[in-house]
Protein backbone atom coordinates (compact mmCIF):
# COMPACT_ATOMS: atom_id res chain seq x y z
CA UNK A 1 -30.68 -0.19 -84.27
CA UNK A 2 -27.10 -0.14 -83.90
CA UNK A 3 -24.67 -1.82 -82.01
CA UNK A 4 -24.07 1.29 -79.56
CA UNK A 5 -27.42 1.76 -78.75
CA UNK A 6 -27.86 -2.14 -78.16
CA UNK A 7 -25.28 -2.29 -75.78
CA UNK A 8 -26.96 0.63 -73.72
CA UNK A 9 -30.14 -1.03 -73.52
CA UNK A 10 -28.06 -4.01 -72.26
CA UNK A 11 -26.08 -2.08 -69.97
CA UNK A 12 -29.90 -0.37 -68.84
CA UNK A 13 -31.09 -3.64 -68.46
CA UNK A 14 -28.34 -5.12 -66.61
CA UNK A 15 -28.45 -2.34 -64.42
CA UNK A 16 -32.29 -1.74 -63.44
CA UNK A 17 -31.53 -5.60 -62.78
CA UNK A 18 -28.99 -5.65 -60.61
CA UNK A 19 -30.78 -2.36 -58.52
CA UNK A 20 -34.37 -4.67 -57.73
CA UNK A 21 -32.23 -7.88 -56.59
CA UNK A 22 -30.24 -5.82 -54.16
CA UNK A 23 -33.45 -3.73 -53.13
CA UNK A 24 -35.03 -7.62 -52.52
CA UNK A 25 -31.83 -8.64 -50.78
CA UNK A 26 -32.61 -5.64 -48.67
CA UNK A 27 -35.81 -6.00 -47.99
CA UNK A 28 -35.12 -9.91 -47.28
CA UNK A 29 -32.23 -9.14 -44.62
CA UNK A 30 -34.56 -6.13 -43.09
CA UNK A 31 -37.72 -9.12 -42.53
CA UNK A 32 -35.17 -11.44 -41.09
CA UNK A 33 -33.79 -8.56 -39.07
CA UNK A 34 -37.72 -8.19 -37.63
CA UNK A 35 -38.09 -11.61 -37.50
CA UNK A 36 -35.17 -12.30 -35.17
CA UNK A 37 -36.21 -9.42 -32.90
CA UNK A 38 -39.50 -10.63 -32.55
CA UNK A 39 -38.57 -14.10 -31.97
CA UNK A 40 -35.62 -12.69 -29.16
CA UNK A 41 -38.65 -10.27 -27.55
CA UNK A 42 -40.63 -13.05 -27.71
CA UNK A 43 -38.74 -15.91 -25.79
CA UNK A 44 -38.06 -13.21 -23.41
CA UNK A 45 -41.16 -12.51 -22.39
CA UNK A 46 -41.87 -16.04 -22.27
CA UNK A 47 -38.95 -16.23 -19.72
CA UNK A 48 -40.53 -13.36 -17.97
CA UNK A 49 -43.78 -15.14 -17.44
CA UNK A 50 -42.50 -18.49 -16.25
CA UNK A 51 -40.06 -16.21 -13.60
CA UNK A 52 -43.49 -14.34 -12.32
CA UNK A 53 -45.29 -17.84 -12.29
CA UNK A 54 -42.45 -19.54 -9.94
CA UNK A 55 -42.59 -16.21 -7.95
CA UNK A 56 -46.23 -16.11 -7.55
CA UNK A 57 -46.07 -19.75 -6.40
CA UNK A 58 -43.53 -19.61 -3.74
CA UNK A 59 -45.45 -16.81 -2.15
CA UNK A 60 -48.50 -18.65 -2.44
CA UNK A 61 -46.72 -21.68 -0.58
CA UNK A 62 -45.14 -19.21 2.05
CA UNK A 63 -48.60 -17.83 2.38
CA UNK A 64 -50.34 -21.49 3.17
CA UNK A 65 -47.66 -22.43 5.53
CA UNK A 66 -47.86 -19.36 7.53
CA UNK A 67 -51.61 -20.05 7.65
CA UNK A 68 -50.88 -23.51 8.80
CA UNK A 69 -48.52 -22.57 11.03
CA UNK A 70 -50.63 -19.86 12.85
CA UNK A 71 -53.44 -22.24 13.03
CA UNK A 72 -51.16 -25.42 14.55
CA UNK A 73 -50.07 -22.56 17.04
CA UNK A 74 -53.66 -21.35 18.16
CA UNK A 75 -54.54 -25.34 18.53
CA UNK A 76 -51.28 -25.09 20.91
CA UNK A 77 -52.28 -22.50 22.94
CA UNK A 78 -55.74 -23.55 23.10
CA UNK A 79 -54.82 -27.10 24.64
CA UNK A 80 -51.96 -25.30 26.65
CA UNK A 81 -54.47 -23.09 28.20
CA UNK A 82 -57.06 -25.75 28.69
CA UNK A 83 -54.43 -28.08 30.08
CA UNK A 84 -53.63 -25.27 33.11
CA UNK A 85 -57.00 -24.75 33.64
CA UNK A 86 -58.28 -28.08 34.16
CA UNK A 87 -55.08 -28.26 36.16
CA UNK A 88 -55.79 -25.45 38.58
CA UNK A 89 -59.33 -26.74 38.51
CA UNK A 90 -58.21 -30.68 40.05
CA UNK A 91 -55.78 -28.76 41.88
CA UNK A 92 -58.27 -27.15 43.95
CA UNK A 93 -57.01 -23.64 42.59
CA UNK A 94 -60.32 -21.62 41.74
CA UNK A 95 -58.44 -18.44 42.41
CA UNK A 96 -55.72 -18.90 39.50
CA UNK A 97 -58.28 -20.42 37.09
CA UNK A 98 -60.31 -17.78 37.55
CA UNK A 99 -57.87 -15.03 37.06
CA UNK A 100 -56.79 -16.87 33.67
């Protein structure tokens, strides 16, 4: 073999080499490229869910008080009513109590 057709063999070498570590560097940056997305998408939809969760909740709560609140207020009117009736009643006021 001689000395010129060493040195292309070298030079191949060298080459085909130097070609598959930047296709791998490629290929490396590319996975970490995915990676990073899929992390970001991720932690976003994380954030997503824990925003729905604290949504869901407040309504819940809104929902319970309202409940609570219409129930105190039928208790109210209940005793209100009772109270005027029993009123007219010891009042001697059949007519009203009736009419109510």
């Amino acid at each position: 073999m001689s000395n010129t057709s060493l040195v292309v063999v070298v030079v191949v070498v060298v080459v085909v080499v130097v070609v598959v570590v930047v296709v791998l560097l490629v290929v490396v940056v590319v996975l970490v490229v995915v990676v990073t997305v899929v992390v970001v998408v991720a932690v976003v939809v994380v954030v997503v869910a824990a925003v729905l969760i604290v949504v869901v909740t407040v309504v819940v709560v809104v929902a319970v008080v309202v409940v609570v609140a219409a129930a105190v207020l039928i208790v109210v009117v209940t005793v209100v009513v009772a109270v005027v009736l029993t009123a007219c009643e010891t009042m001697n006021y059949p007519s009203i109590s009736k009419g109510l």
